[in-house]
C-alpha atoms as a PDB file:
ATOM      1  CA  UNK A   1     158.872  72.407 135.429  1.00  0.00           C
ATOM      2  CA  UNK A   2     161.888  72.159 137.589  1.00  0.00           C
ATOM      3  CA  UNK A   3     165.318  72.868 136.938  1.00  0.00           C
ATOM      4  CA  UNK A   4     166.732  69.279 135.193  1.00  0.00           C
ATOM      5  CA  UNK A   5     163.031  67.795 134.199  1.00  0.00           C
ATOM      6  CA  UNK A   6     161.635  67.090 130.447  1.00  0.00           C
ATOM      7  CA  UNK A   7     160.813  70.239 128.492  1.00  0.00           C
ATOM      8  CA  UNK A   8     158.080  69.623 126.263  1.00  0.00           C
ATOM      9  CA  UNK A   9     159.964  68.639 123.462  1.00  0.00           C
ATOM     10  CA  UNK A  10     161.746  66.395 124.907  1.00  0.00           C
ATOM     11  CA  UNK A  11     158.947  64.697 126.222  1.00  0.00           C
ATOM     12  CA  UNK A  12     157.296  64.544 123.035  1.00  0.00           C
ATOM     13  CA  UNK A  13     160.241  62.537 121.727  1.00  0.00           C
ATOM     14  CA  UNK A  14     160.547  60.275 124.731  1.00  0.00           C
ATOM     15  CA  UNK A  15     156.809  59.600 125.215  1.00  0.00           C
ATOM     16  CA  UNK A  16     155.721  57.236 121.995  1.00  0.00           C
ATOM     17  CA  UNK A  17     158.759  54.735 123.054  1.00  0.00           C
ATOM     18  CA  UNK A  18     157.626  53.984 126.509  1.00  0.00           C
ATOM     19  CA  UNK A  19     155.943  50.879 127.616  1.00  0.00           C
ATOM     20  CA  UNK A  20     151.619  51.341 127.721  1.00  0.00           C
ATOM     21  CA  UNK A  21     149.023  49.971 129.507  1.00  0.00           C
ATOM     22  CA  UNK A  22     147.512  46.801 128.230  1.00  0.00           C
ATOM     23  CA  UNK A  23     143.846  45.428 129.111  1.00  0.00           C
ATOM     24  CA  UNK A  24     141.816  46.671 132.014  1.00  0.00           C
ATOM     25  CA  UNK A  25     143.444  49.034 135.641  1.00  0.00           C
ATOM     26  CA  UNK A  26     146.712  50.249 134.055  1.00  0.00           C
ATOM     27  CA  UNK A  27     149.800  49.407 136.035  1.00  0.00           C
ATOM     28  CA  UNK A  28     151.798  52.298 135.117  1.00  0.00           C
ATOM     29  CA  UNK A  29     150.718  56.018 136.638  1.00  0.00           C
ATOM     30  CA  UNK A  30     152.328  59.061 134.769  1.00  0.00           C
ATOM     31  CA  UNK A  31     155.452  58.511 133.350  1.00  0.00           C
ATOM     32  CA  UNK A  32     156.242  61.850 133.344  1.00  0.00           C
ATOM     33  CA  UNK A  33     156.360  62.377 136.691  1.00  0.00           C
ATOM     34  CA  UNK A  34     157.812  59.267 137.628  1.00  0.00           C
ATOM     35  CA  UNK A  35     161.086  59.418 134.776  1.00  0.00           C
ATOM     36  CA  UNK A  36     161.858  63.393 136.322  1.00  0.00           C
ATOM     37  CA  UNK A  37     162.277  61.430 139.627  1.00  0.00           C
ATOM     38  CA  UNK A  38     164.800  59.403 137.792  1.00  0.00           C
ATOM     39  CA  UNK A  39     166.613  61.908 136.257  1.00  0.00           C
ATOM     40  CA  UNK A  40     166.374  63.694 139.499  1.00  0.00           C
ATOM     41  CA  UNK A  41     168.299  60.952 141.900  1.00  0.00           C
ATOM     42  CA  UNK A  42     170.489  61.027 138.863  1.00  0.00           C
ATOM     43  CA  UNK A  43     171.856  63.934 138.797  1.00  0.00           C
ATOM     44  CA  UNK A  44     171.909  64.673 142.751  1.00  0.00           C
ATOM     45  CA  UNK A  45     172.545  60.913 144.219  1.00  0.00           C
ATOM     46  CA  UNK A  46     170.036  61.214 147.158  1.00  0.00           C
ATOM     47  CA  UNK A  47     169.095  57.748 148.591  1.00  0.00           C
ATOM     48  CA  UNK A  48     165.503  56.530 146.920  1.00  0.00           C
ATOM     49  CA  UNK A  49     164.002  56.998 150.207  1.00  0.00           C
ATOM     50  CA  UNK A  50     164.591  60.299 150.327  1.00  0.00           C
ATOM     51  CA  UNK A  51     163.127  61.254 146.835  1.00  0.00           C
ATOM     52  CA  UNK A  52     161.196  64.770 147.218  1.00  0.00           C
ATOM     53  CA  UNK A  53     157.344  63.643 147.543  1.00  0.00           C
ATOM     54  CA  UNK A  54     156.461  65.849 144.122  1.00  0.00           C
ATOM     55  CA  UNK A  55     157.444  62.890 142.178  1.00  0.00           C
ATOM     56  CA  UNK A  56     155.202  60.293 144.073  1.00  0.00           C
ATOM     57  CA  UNK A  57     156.205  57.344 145.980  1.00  0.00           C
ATOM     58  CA  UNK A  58     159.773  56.639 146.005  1.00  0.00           C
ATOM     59  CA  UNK A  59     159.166  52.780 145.674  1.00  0.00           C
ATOM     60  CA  UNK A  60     157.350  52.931 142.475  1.00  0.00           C
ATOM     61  CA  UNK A  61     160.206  55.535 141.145  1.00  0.00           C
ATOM     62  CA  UNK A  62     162.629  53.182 141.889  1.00  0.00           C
ATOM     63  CA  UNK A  63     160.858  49.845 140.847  1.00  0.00           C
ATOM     64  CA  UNK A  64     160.316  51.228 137.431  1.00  0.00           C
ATOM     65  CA  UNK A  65     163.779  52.182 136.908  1.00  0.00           C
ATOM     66  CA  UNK A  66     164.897  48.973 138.419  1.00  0.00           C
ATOM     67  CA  UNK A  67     161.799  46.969 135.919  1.00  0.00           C
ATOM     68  CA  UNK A  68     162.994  49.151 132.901  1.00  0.00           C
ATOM     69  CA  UNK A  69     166.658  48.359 133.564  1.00  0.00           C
ATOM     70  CA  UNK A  70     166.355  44.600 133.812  1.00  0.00           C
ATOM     71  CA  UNK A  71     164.086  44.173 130.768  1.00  0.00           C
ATOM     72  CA  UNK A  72     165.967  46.507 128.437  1.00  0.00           C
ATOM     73  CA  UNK A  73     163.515  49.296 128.084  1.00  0.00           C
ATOM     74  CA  UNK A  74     166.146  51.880 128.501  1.00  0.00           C
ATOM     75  CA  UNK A  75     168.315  50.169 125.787  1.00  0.00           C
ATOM     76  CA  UNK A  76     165.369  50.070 123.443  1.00  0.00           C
ATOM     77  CA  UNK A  77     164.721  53.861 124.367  1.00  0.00           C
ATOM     78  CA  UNK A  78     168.336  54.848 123.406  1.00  0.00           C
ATOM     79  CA  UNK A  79     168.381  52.859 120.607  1.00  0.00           C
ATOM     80  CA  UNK A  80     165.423  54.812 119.629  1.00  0.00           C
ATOM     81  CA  UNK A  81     166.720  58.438 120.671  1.00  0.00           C
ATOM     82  CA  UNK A  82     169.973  57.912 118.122  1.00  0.00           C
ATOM     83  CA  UNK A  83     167.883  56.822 115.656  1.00  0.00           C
ATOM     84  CA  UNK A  84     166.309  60.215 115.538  1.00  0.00           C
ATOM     85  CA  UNK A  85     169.679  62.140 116.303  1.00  0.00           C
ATOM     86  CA  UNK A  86     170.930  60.330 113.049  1.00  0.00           C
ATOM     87  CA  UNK A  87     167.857  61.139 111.053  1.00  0.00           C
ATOM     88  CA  UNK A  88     168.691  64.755 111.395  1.00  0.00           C
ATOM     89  CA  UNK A  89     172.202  64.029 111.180  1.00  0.00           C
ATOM     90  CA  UNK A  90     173.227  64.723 114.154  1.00  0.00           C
ATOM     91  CA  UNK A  91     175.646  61.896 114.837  1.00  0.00           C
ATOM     92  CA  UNK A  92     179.416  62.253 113.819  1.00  0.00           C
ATOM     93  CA  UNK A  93     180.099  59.460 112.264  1.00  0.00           C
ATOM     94  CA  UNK A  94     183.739  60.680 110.678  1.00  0.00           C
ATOM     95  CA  UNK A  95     185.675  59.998 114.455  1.00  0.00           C
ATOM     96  CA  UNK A  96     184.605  57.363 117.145  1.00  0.00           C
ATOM     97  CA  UNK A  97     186.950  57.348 120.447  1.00  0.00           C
ATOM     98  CA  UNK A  98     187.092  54.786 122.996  1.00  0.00           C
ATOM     99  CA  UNK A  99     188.163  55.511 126.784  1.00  0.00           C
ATOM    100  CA  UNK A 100     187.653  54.164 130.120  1.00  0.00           C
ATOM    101  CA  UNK A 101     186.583  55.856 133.629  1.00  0.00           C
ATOM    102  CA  UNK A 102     186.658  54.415 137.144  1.00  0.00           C
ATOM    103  CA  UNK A 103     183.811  55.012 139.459  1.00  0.00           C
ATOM    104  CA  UNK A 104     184.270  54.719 142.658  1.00  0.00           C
ATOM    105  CA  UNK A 105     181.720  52.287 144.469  1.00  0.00           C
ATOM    106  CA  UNK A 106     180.084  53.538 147.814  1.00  0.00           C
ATOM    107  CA  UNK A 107     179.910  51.175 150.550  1.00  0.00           C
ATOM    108  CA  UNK A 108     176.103  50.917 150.133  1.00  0.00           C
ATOM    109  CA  UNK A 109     176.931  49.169 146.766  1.00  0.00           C
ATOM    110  CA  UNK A 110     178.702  46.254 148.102  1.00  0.00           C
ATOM    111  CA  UNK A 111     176.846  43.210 149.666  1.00  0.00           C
ATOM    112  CA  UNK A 112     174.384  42.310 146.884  1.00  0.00           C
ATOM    113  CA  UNK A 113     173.008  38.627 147.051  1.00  0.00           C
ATOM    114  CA  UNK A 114     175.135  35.909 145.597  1.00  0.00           C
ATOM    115  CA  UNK A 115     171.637  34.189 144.244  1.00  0.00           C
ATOM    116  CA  UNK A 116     171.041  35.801 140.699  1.00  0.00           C
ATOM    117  CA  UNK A 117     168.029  38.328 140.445  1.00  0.00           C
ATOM    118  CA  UNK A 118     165.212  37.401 138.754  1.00  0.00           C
ATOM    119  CA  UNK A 119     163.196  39.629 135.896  1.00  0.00           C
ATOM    120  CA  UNK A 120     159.998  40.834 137.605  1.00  0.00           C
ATOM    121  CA  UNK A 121     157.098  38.869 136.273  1.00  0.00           C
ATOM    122  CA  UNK A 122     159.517  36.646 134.588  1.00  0.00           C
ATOM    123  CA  UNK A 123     161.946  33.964 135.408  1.00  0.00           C
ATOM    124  CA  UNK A 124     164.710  34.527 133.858  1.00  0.00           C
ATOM    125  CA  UNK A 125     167.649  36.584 134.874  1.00  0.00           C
ATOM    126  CA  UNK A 126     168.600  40.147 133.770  1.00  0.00           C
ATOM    127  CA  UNK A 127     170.287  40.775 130.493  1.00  0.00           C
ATOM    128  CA  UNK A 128     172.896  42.277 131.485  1.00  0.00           C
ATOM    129  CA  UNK A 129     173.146  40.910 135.311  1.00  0.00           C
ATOM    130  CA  UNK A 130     176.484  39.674 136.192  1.00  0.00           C
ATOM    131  CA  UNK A 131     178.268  37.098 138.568  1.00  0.00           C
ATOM    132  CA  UNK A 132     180.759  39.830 139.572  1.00  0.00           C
ATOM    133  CA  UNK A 133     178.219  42.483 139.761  1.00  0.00           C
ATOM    134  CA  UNK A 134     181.258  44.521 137.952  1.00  0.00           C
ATOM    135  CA  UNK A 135     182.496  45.794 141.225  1.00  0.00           C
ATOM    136  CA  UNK A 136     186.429  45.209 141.734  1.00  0.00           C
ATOM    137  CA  UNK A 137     189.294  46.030 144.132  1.00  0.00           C
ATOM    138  CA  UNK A 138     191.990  48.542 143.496  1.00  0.00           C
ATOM    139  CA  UNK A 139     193.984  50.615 145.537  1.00  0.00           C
ATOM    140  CA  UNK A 140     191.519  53.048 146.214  1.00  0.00           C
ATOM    141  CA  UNK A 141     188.944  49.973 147.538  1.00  0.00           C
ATOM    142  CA  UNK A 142     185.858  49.123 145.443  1.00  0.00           C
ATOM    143  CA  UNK A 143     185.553  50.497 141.868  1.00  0.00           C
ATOM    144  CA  UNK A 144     183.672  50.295 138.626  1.00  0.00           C
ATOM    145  CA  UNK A 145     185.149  50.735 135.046  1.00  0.00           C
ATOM    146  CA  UNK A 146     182.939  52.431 132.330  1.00  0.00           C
ATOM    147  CA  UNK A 147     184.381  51.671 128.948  1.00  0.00           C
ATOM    148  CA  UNK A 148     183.006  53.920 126.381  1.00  0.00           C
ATOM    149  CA  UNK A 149     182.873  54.813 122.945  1.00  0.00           C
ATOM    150  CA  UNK A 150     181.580  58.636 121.941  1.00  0.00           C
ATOM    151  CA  UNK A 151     180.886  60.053 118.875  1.00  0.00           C
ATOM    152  CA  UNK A 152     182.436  64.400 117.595  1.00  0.00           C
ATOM    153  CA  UNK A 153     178.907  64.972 119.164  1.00  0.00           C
ATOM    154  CA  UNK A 154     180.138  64.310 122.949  1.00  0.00           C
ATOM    155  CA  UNK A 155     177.378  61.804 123.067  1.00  0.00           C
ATOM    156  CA  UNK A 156     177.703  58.116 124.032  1.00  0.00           C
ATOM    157  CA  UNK A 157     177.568  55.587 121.393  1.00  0.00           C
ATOM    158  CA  UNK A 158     178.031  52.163 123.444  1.00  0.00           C
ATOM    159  CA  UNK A 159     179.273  51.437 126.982  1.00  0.00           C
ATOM    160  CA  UNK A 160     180.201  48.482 128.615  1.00  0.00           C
ATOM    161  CA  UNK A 161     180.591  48.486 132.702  1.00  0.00           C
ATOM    162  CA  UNK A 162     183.282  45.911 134.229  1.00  0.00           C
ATOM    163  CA  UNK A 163     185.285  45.836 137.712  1.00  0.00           C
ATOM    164  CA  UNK A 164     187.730  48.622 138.161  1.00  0.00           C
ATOM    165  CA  UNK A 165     190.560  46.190 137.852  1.00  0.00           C
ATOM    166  CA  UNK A 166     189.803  45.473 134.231  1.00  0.00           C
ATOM    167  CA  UNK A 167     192.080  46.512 131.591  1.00  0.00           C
ATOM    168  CA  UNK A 168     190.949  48.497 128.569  1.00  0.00           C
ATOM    169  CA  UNK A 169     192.214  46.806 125.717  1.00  0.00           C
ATOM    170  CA  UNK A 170     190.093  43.470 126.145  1.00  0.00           C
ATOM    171  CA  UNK A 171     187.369  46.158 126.312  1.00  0.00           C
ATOM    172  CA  UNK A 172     187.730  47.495 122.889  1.00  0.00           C
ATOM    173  CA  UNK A 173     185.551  45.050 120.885  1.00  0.00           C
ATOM    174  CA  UNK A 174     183.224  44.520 123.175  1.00  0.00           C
ATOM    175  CA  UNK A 175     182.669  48.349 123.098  1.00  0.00           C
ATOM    176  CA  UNK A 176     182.522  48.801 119.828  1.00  0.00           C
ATOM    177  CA  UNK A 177     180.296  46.173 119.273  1.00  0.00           C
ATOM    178  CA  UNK A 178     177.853  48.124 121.634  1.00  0.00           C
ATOM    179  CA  UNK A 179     177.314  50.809 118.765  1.00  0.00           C
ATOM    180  CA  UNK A 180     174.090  49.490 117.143  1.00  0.00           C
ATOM    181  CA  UNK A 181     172.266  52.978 115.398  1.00  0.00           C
ATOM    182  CA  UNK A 182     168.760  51.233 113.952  1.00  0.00           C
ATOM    183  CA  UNK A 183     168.123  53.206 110.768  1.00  0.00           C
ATOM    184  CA  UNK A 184     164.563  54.851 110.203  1.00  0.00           C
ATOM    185  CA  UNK A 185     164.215  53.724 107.095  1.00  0.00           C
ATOM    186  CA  UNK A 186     164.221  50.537 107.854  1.00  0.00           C
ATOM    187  CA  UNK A 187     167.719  48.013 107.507  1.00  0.00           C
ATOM    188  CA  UNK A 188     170.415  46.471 109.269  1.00  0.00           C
ATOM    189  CA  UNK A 189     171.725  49.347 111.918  1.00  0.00           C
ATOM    190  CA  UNK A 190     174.362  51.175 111.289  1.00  0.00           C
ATOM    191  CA  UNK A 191     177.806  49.887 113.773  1.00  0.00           C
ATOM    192  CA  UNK A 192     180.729  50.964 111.756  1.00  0.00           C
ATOM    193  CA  UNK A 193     182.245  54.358 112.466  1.00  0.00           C
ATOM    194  CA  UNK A 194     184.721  55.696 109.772  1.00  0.00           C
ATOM    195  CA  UNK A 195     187.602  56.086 112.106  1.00  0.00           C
ATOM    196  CA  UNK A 196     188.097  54.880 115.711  1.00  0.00           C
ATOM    197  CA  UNK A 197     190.731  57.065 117.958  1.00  0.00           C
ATOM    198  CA  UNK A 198     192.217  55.484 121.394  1.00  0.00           C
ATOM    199  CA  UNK A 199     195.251  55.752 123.662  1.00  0.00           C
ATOM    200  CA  UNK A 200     198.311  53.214 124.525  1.00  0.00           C
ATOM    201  CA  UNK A 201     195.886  51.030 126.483  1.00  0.00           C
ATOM    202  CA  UNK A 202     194.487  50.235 123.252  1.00  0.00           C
ATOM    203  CA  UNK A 203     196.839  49.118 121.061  1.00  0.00           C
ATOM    204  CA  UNK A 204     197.502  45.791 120.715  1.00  0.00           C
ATOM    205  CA  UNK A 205     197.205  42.898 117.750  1.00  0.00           C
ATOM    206  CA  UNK A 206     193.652  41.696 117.929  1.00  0.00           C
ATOM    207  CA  UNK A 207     191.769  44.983 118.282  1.00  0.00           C
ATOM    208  CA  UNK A 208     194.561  46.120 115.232  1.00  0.00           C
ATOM    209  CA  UNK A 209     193.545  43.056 113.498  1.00  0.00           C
ATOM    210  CA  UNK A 210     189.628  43.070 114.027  1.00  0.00           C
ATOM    211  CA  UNK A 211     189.980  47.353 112.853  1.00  0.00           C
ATOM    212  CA  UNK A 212     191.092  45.972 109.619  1.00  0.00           C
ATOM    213  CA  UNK A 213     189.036  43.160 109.180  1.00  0.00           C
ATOM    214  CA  UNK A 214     185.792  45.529 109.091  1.00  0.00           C
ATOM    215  CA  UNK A 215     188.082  47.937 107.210  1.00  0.00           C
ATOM    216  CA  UNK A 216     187.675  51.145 109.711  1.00  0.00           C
ATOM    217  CA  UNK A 217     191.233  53.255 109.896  1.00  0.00           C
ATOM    218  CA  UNK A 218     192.513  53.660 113.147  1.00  0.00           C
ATOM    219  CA  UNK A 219     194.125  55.994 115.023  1.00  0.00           C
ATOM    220  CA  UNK A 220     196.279  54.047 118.026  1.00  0.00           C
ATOM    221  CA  UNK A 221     199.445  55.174 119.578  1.00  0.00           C
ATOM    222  CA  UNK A 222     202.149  52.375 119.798  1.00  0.00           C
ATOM    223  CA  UNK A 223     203.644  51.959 122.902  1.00  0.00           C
ATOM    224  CA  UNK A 224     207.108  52.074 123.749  1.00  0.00           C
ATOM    225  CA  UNK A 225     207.743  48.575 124.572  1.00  0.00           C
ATOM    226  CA  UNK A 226     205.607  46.893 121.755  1.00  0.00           C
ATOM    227  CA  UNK A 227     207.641  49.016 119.067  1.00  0.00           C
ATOM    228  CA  UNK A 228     210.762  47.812 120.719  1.00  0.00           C
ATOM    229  CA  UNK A 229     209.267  44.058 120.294  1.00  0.00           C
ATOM    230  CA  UNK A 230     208.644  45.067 116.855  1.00  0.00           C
ATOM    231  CA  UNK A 231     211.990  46.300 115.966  1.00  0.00           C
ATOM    232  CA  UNK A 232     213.786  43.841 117.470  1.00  0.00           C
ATOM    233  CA  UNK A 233     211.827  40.900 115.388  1.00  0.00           C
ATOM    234  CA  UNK A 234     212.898  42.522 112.154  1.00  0.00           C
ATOM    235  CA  UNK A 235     210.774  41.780 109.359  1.00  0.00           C
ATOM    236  CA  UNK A 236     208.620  39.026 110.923  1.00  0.00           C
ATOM    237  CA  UNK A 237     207.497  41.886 113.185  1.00  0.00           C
ATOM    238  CA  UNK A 238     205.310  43.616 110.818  1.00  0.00           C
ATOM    239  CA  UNK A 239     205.294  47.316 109.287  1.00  0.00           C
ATOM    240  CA  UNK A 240     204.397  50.236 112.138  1.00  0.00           C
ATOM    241  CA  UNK A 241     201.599  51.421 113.316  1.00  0.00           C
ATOM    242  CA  UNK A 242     200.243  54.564 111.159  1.00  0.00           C
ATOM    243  CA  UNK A 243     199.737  57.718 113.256  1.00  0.00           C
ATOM    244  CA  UNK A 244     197.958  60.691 112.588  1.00  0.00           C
ATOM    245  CA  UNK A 245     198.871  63.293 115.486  1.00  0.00           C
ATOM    246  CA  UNK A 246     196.381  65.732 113.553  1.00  0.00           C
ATOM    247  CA  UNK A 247     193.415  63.366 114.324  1.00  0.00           C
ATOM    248  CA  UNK A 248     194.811  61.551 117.136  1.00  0.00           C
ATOM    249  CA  UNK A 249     193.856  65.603 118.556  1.00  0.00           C
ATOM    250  CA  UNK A 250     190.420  64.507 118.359  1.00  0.00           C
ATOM    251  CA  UNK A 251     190.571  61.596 121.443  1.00  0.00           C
ATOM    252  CA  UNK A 252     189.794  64.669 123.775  1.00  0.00           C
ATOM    253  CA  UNK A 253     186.015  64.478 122.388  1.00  0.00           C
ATOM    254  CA  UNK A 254     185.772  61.138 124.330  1.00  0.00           C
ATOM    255  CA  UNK A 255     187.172  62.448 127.647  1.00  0.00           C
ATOM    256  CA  UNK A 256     184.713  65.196 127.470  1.00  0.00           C
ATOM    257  CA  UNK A 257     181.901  63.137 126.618  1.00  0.00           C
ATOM    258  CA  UNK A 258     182.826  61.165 130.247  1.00  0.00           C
ATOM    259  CA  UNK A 259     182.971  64.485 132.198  1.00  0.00           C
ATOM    260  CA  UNK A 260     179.412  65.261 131.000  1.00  0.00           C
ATOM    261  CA  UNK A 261     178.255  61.596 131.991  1.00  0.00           C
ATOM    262  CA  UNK A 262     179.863  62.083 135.607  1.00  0.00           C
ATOM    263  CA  UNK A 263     177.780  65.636 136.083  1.00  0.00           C
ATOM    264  CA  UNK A 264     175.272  63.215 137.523  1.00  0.00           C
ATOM    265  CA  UNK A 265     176.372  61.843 140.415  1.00  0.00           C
ATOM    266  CA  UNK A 266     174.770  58.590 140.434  1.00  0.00           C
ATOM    267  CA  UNK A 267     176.858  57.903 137.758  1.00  0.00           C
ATOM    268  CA  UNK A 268     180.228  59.848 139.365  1.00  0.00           C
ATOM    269  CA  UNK A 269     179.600  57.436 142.440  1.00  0.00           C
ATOM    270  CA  UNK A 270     178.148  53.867 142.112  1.00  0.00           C
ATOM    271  CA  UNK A 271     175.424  53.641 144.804  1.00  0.00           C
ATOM    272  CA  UNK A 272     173.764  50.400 142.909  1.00  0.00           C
ATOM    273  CA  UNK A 273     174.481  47.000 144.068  1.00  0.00           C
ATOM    274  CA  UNK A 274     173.444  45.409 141.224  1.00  0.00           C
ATOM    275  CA  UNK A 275     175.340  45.765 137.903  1.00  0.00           C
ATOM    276  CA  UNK A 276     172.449  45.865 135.787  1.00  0.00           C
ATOM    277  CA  UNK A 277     171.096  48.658 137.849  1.00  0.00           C
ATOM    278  CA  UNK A 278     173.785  50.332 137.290  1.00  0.00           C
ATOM    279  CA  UNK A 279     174.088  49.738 133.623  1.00  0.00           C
ATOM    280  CA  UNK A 280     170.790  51.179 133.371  1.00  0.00           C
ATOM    281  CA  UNK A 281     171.906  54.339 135.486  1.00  0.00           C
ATOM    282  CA  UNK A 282     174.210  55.263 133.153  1.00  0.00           C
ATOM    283  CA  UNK A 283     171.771  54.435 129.960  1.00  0.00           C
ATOM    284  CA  UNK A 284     169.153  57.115 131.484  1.00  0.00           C
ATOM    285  CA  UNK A 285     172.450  59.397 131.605  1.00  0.00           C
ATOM    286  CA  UNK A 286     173.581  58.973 128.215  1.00  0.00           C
ATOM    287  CA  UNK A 287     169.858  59.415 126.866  1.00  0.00           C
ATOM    288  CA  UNK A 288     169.472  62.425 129.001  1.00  0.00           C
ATOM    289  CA  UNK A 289     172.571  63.692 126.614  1.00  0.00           C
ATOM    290  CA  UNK A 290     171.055  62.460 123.674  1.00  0.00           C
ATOM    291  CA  UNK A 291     168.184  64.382 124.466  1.00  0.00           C
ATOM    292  CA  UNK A 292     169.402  67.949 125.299  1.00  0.00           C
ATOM    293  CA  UNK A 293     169.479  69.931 122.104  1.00  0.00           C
ATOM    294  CA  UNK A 294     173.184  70.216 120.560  1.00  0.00           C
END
């Protein structure tokens, strides 16, 4: 076993969600072998084609990741990962923080196709393909934003991936909508944290309003301007923000959680020109986390 690949246990936790062979000539060779190769361009960000020849043929390495990421296999794989994690109760549930990170795009990830992909063996596009490809324009030239929501565990709960230029705070439902934990025992899954902890890029009425309406307490900082707004409307503006600087301590669990995803470099640097690709990168990242013992 080489230094990064399954251990045994891991495998045996990994192995009974992964797709099978059905009827007669299998399509799919040793997953094994073929998901260290993965987690091996992961964490170094070598080109496919130069994939060490130990994990077979570069193509099929890369066609199954590319497959598995366009029909949701790695979703259904973390899914199934945090279901065990909060089986054992290994899932901090008390504090959810939400962040962003830019990525910085290499030049091999710009010049996708403008014609949507298609699903292999399918005709429909991607789930989660889009027009944009979630590659922007900043001052430092082509960027992606991961906008994330980790658990006390400095695991990922739910991402979402949009162009660098995006702002965070349109971002926060959307992420916290991503947290869907199916329950062993059968049930609706579990998507409400009991608090959720975020910067000044965060606060604003609607993701306020929508924290209240599902009744989780929140931790947001109020900016200077928007308490000056407040203030200044008197009593139609509304009572302050509550703040907690003894919890508010806790954000930092989220910022570590994103220097453990960017240890592997495919996901530190974008190298995928699709989006979808990419989204699946970072899902084979965050279940590599999931997996590693705590």
């Amino acid at each position: 076993m080489g230094r990064g690949d399954l251990s045994d246990e891991e495998w045996a936790r990994l192995e009974p969600h992964l797709p099978t062979n059905h009827g007669r000539g299998g399509r799919w060779q040793c997953h094994r072998r073929v998901i260290n190769g993965i987690l091996f361009r992961q964490r170094t960000g070598l080109p496919w084609q130069d994939l060490p020849l130990c994990f077979g043929s570069w193509k099929t390495v890369h066609d199954r990741h590319r497959r598995w990421s366009a029909d949701g296999t790695w979703e259904k794989i973390l899914r199934a990962v945090q279901t065990y994690a909060d089986a054992e109760g290994r899932i901090d549930w008390s504090m959810v923080s939400v962040d962003s990170t830019t990525c910085r795009a290499h030049q091999h990830a710009a010049g996708a196709p403008t014609r949507a992909p298609k699903t292999q063996g399918q005709r429909k596009s991607p789930a989660r393909h889009r027009s944009d490809e979630a590659l922007g324009r900043s001052r430092g030239g082509l960027t992606s934003k991961i906008h994330l929501a980790g658990e006390g565990g400095l695991r990922p709960l739910g991402f979402v991936i949009t162009p660098g230029q995006w702002g965070d705070a349109p971002q926060m439902i959307p992420v916290l909508e991503e947290i869907r934990v199916p329950r062993q025992a059968g049930g609706r899954p579990r998507t409400r944290p009991g608090h959720v902890g975020g910067d000044k890029a965060y606060s604003s009425r609607s993701n306020r309003r929508h924290l209240r309406r599902r009744q989780i307490k929140h931790t947001i900082p109020e900016p200077r301007d928007q308490r000056a707004n407040r203030r200044r409307r008197g009593s139609q503006g509304g009572r302050p923000a509550a703040f907690d600087k003894k919890i508010y301590r806790r954000r930092n669990e989220v910022e570590r959680t994103i220097n453990r995803l960017k240890n592997f470099r495919a996901v530190a640097t974008r190298f995928d020109k699709r989006a979808y690709i990419f989204h699946g990168t970072v899902t084979v990242a965050a279940i590599r986390l999931w997996l590693r013992p705590q």
